[in-house]
N, C-alpha and C. Protein backbone atom coordinates (compact mmCIF):
# COMPACT_ATOMS: atom_id res chain seq x y z
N UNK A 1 1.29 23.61 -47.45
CA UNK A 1 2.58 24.17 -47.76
C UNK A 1 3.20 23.37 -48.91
N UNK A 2 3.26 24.20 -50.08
CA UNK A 2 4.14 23.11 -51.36
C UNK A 2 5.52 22.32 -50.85
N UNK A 3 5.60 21.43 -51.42
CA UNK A 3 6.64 20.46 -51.30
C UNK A 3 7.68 19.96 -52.47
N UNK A 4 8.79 19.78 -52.22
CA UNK A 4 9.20 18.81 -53.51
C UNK A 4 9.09 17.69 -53.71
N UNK A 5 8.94 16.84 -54.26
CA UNK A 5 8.98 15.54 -54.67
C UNK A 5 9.44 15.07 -55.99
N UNK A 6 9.55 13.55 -55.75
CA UNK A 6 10.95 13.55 -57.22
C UNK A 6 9.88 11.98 -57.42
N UNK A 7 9.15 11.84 -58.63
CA UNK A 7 8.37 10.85 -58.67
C UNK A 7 8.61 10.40 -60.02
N UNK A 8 9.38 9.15 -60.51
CA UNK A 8 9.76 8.49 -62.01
C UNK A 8 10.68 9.24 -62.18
N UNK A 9 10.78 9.91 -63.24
CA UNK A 9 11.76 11.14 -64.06
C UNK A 9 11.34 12.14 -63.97
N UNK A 10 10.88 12.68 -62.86
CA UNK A 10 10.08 14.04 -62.83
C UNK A 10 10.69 14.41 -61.37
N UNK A 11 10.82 16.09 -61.04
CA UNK A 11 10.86 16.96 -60.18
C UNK A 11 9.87 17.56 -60.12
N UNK A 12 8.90 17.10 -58.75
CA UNK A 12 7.47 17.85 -59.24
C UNK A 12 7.54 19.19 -57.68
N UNK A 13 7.14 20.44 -57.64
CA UNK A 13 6.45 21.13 -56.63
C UNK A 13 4.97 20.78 -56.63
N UNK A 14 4.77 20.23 -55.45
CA UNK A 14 3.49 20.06 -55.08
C UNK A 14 2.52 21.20 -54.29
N UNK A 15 1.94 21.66 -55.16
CA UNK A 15 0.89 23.01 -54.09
C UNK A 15 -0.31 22.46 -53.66
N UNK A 16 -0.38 22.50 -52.59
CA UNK A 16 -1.65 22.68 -52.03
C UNK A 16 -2.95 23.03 -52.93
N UNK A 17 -4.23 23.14 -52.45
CA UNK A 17 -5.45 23.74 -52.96
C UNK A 17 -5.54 25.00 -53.49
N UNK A 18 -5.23 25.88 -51.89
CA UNK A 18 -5.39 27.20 -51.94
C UNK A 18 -4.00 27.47 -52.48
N UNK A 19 -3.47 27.12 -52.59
CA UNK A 19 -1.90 27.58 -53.04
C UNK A 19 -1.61 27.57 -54.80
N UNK A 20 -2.67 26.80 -55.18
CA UNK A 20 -2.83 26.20 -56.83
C UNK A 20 -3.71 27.37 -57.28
N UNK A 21 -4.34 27.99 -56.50
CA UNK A 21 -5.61 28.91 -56.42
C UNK A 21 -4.94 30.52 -56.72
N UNK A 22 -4.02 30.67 -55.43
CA UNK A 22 -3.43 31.54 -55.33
C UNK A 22 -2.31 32.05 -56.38
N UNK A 23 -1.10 30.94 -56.59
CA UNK A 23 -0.32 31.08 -57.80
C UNK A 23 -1.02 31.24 -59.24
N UNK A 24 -2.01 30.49 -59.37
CA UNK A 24 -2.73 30.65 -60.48
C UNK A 24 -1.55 29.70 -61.00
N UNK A 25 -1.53 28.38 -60.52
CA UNK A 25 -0.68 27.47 -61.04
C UNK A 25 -1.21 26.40 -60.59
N UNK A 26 -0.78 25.20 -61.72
CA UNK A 26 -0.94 23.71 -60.95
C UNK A 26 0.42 22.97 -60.67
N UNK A 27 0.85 22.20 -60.34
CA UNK A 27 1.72 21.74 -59.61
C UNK A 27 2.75 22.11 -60.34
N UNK A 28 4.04 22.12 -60.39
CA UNK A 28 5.07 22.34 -61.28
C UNK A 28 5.82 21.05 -61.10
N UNK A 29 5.97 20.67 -62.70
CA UNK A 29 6.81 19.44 -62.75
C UNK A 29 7.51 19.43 -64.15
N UNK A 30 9.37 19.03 -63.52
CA UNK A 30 10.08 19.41 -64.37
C UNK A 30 11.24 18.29 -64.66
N UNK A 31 11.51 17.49 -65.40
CA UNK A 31 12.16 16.65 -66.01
C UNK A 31 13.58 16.57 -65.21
N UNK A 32 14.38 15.44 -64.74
CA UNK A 32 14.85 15.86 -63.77
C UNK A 32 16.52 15.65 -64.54
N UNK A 33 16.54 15.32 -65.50
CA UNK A 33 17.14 15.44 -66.52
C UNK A 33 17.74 16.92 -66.73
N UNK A 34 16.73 17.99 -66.31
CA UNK A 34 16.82 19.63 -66.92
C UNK A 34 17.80 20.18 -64.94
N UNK A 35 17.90 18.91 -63.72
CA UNK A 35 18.77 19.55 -63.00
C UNK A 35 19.71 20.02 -63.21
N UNK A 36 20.27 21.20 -62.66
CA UNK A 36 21.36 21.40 -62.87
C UNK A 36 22.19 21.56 -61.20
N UNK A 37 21.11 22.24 -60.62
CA UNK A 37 22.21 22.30 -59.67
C UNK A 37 21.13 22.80 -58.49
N UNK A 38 21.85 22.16 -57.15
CA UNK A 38 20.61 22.11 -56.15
C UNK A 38 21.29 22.27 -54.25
N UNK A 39 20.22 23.37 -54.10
CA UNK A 39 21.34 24.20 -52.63
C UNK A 39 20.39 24.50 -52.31
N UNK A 40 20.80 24.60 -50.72
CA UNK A 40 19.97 25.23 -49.75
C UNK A 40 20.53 26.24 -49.48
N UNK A 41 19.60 27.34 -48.99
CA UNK A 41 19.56 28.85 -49.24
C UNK A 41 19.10 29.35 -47.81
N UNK A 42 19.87 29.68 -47.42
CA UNK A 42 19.83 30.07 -45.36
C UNK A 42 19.10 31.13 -45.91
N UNK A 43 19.37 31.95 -46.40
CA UNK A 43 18.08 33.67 -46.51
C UNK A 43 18.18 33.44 -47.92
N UNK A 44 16.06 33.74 -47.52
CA UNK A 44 14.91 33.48 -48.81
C UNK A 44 15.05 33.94 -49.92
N UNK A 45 16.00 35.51 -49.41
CA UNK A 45 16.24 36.46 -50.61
C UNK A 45 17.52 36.10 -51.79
N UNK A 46 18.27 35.28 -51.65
CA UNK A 46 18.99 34.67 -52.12
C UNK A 46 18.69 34.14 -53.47
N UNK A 47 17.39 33.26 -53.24
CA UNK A 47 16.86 32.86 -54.31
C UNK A 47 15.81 33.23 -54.88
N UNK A 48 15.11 34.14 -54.56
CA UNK A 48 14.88 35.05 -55.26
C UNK A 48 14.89 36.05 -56.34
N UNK A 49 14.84 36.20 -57.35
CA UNK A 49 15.24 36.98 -58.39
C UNK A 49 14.24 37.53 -59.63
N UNK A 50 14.62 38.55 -60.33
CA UNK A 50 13.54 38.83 -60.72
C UNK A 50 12.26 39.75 -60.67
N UNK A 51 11.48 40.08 -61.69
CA UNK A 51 10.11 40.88 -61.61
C UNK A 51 8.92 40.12 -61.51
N UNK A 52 7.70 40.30 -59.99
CA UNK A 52 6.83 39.53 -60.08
C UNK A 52 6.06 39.32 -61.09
N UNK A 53 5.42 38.51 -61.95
CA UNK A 53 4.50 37.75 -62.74
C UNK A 53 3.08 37.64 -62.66
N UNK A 54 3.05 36.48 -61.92
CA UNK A 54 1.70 36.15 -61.56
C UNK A 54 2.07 35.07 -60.99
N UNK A 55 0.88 35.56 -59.48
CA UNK A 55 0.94 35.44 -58.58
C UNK A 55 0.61 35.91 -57.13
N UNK A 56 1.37 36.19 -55.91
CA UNK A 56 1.03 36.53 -54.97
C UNK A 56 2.77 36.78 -54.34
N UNK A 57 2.62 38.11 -53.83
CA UNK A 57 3.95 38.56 -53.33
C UNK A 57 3.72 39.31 -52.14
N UNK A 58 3.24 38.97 -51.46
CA UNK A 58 2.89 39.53 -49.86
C UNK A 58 4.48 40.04 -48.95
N UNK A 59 5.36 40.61 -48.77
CA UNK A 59 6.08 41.53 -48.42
C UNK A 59 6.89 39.96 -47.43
N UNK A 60 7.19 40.22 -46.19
CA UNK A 60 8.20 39.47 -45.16
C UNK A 60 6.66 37.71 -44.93
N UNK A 61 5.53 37.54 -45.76
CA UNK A 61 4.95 36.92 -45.54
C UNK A 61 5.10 35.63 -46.32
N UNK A 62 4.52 36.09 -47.88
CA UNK A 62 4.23 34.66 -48.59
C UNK A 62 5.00 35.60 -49.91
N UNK A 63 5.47 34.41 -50.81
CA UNK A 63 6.11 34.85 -51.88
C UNK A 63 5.66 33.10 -52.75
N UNK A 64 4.77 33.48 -53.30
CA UNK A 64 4.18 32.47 -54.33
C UNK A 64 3.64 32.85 -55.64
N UNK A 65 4.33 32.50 -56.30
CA UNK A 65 3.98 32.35 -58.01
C UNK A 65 5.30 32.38 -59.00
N UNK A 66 5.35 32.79 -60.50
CA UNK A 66 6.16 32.98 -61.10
C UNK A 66 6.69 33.83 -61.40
N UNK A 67 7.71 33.97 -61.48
CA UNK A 67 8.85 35.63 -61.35
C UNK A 67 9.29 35.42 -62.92
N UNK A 68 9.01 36.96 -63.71
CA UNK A 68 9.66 37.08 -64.71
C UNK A 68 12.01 37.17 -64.86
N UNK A 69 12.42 36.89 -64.96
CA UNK A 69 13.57 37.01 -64.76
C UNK A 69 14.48 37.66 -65.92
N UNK A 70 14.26 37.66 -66.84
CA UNK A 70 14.51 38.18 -68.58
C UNK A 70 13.45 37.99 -69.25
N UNK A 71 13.14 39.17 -69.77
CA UNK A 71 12.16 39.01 -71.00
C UNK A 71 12.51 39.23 -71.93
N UNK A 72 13.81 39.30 -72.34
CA UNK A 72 14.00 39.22 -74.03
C UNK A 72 14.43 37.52 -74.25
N UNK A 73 14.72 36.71 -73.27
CA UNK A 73 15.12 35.44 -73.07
C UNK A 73 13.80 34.50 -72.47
N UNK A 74 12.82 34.76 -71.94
CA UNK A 74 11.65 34.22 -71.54
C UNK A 74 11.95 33.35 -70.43
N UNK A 75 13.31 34.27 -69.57
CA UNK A 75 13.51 33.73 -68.39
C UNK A 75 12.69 33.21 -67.40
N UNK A 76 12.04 32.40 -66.35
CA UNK A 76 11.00 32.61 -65.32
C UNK A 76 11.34 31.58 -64.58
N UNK A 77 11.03 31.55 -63.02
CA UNK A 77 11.41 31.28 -61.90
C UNK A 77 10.09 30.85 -60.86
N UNK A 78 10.05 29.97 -60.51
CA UNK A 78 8.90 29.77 -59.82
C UNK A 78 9.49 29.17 -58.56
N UNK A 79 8.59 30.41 -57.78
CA UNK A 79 8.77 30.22 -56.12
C UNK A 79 7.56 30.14 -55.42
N UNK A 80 7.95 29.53 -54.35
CA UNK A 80 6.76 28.81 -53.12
C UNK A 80 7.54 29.25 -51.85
N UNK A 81 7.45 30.33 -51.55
CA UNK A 81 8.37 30.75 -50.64
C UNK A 81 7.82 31.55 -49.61
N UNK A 82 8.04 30.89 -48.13
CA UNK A 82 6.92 31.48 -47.16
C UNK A 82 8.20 31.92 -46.25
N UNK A 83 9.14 33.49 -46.47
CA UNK A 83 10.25 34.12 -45.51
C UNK A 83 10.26 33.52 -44.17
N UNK A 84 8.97 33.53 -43.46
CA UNK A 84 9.67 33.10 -42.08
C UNK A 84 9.98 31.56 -41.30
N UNK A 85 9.36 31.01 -42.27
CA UNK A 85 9.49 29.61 -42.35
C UNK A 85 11.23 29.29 -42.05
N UNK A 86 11.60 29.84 -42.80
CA UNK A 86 13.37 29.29 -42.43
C UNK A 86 13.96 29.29 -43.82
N UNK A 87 15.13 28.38 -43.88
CA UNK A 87 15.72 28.15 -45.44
C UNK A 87 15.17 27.74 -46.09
N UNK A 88 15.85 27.84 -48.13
CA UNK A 88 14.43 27.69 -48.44
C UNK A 88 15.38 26.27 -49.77
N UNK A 89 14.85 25.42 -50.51
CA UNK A 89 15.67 24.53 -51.39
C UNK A 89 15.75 25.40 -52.56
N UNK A 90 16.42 25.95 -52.63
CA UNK A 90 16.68 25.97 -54.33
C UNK A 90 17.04 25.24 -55.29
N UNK A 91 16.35 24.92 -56.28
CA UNK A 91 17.18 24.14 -57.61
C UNK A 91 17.02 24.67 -58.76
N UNK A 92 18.41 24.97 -59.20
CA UNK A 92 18.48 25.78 -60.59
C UNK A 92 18.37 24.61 -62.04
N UNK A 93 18.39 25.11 -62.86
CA UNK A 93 17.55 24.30 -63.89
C UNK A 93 18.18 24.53 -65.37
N UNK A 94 18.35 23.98 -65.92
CA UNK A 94 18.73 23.95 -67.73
C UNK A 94 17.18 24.71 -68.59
N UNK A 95 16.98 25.90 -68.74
CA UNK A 95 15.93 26.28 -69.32
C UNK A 95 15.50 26.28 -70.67
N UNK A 96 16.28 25.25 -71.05
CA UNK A 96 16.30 24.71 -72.50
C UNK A 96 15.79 23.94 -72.00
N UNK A 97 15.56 23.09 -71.08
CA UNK A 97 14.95 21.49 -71.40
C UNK A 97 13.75 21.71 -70.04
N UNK A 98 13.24 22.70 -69.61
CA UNK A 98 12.49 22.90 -68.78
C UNK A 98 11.43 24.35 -68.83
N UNK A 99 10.77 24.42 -68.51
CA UNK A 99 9.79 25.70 -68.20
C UNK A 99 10.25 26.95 -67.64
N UNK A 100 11.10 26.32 -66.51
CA UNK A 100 11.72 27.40 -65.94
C UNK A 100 13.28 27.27 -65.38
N UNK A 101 13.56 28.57 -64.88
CA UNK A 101 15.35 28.56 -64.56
C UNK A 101 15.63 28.17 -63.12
N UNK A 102 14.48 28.17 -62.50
CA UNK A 102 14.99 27.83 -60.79
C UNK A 102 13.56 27.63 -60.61
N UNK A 103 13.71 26.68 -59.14
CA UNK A 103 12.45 26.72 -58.46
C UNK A 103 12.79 26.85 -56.92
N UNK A 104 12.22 27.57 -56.21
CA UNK A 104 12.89 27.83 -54.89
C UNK A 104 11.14 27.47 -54.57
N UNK A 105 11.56 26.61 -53.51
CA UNK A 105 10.29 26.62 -52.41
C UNK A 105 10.88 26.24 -50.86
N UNK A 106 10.19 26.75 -50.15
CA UNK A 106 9.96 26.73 -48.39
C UNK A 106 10.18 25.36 -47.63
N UNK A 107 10.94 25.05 -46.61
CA UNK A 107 10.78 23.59 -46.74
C UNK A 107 10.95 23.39 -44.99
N UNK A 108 10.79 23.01 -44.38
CA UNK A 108 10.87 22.40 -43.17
C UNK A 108 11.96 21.87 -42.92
N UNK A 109 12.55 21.23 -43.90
CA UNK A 109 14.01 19.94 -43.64
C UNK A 109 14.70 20.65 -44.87
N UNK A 110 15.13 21.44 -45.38
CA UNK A 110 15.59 21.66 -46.85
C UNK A 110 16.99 21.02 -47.08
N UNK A 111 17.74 19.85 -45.98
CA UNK A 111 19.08 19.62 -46.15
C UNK A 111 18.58 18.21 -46.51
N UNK A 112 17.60 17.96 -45.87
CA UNK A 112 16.92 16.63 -45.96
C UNK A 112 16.53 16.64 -48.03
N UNK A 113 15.39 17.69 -48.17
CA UNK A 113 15.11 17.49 -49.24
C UNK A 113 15.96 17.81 -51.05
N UNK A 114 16.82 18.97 -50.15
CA UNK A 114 17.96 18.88 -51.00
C UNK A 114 18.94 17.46 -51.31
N UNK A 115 18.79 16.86 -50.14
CA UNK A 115 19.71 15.53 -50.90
C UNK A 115 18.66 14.53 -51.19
N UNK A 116 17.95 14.37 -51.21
CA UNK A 116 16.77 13.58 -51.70
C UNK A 116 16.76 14.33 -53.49
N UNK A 117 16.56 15.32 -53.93
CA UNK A 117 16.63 15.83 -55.13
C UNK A 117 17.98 15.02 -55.72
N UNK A 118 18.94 15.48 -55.05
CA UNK A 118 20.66 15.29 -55.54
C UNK A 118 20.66 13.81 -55.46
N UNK A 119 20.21 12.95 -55.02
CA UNK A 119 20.14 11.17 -54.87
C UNK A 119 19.59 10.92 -56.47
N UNK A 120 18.55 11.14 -56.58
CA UNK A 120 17.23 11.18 -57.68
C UNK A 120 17.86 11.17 -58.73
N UNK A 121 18.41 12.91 -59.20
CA UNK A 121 19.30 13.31 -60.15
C UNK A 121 20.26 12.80 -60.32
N UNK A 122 21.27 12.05 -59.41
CA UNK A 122 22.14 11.37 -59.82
C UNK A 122 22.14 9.72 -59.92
N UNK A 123 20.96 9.08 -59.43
CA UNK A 123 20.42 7.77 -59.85
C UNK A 123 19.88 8.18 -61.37
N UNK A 124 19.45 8.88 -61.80
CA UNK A 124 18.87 9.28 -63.12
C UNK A 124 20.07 9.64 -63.95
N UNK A 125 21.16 9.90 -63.78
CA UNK A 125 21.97 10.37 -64.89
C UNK A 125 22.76 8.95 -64.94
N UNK A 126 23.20 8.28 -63.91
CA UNK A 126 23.51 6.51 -63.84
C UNK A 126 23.25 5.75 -64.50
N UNK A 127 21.61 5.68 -64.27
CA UNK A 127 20.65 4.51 -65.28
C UNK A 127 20.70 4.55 -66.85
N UNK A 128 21.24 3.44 -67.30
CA UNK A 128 21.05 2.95 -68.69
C UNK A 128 19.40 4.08 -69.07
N UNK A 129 19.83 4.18 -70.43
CA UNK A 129 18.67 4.66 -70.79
C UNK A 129 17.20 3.41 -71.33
N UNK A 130 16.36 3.47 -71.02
CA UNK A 130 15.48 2.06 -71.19
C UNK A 130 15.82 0.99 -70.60
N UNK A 131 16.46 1.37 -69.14
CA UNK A 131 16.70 0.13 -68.12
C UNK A 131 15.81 -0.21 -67.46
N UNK A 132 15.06 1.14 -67.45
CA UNK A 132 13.97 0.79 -66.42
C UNK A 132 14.13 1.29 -64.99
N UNK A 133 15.58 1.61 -64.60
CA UNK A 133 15.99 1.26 -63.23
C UNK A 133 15.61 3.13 -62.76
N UNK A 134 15.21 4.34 -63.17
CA UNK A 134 15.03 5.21 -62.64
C UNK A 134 14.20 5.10 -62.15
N UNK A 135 12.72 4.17 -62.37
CA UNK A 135 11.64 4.10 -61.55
C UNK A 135 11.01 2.60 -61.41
N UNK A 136 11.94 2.09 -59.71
CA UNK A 136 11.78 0.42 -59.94
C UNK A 136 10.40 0.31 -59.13
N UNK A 137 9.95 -0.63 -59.50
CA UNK A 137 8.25 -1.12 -58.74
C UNK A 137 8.43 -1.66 -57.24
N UNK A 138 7.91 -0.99 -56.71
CA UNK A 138 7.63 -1.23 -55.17
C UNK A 138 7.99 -2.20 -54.92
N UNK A 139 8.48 -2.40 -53.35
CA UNK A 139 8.56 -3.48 -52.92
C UNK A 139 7.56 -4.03 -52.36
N UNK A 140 7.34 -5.55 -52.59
CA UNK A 140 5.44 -6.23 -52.10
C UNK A 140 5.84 -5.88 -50.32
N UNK A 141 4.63 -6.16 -49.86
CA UNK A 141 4.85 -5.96 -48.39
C UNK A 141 5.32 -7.64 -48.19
N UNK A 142 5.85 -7.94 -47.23
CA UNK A 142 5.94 -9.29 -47.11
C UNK A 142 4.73 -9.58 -45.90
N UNK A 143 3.61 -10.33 -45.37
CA UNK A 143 3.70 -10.78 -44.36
C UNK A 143 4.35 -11.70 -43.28
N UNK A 144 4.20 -11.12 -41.97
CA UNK A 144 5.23 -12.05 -40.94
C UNK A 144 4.81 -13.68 -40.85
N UNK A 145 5.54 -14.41 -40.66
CA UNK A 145 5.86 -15.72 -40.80
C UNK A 145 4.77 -15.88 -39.22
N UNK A 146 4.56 -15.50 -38.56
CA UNK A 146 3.67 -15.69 -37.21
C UNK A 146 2.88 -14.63 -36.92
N UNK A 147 1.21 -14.41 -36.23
CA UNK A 147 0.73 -14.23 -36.22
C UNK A 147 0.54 -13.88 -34.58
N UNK A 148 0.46 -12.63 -33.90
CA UNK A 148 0.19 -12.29 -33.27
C UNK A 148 -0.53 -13.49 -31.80
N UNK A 149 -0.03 -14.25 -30.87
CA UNK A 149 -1.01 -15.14 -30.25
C UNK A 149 -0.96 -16.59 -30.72
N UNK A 150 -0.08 -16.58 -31.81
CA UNK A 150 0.25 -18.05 -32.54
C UNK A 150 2.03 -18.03 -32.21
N UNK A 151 2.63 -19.35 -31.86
CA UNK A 151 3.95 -19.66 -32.07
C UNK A 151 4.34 -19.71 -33.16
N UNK A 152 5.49 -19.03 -33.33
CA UNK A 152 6.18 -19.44 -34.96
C UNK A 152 6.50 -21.11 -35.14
N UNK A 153 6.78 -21.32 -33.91
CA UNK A 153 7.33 -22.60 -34.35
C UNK A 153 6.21 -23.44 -34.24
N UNK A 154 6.82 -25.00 -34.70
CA UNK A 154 5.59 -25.78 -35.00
C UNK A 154 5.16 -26.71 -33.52
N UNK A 155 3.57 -26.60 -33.34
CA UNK A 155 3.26 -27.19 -31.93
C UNK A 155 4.42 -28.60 -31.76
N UNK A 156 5.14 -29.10 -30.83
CA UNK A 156 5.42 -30.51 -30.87
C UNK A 156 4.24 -31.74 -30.53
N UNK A 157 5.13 -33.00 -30.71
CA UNK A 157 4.19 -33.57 -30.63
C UNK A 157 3.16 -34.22 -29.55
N UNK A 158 2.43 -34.84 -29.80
CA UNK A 158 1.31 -34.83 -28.13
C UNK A 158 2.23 -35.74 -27.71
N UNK A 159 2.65 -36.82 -27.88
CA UNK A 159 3.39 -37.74 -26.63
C UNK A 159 4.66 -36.95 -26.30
N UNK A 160 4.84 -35.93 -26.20
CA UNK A 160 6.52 -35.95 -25.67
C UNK A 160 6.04 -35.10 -24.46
């Protein structure tokens, strides 16, 4: 099932195998810079819009690929949208600085992943430009100070 994810300066949809197969697409990833604006959508049809493309548009089932939306403007919309699944994330988009005008996909948690987008996007519009700070390096793991079967503290001494 595609996903969103927000990785460096990027908004990426992640598809699956058969789903990369099916759309006749590879992942979609879109500058997160080009957000504009980002909601969850109780009914699928909402975000929806548009003449199918290419893709796969299976009726109350699967709704995957890219939707023409204007063609004298080279509008297009890319959805990952499985109706009975539940609500779906929408995020609309600056189509000057992106591929496309919205991306609606299917989501399990979409209140969850909608503010995970909206965190991202607005740590990214924050950060100094060449701070570095939109994508900071992991934190090391630390290991624990004691060892499973060992005392933390230090043995005392033999005469006491």
């Amino acid at each position: 099932m595609a996903r969103l994810a927000v990785r460096g300066e990027e908004l990426i949809v992640e598809l699956t195998w058969w789903e990369k197969i099916t759309a006749r697409h590879t992942d979609v990833r879109v500058p997160l810079a080009a957000v504009e604006k980002v909601t969850v959508e109780r009914d699928w049809r909402r975000a929806v819009r548009g003449e199918p493309s290419r893709g796969v548009w299976i009726g109350d089932l699967l709704h995957l690929g890219v939707r023409n939306v204007s063609e004298q403007a080279e509008v297009r919309d890319f959805v990952a949208i499985r109706p009975r699944r539940g609500p779906v994330a929408r995020v609309d988009l600056r189509p000057a600085a992106s591929p496309f005008a919205r991306v609606a996909v299917s989501d399990r948690v979409p209140q969850a992943t909608a503010a995970t987008v909206r965190t991202a996007v607005s740590h990214h519009l924050l950060a100094p430009t060449g701070s570095g700070c939109a994508d900071p390096a992991p934190a090391r793991r630390r290991r624990p100070a004691w060892l499973p079967g060992r005392s933390p503290a230090p043995a005392p001494p033999a005469g006491i």
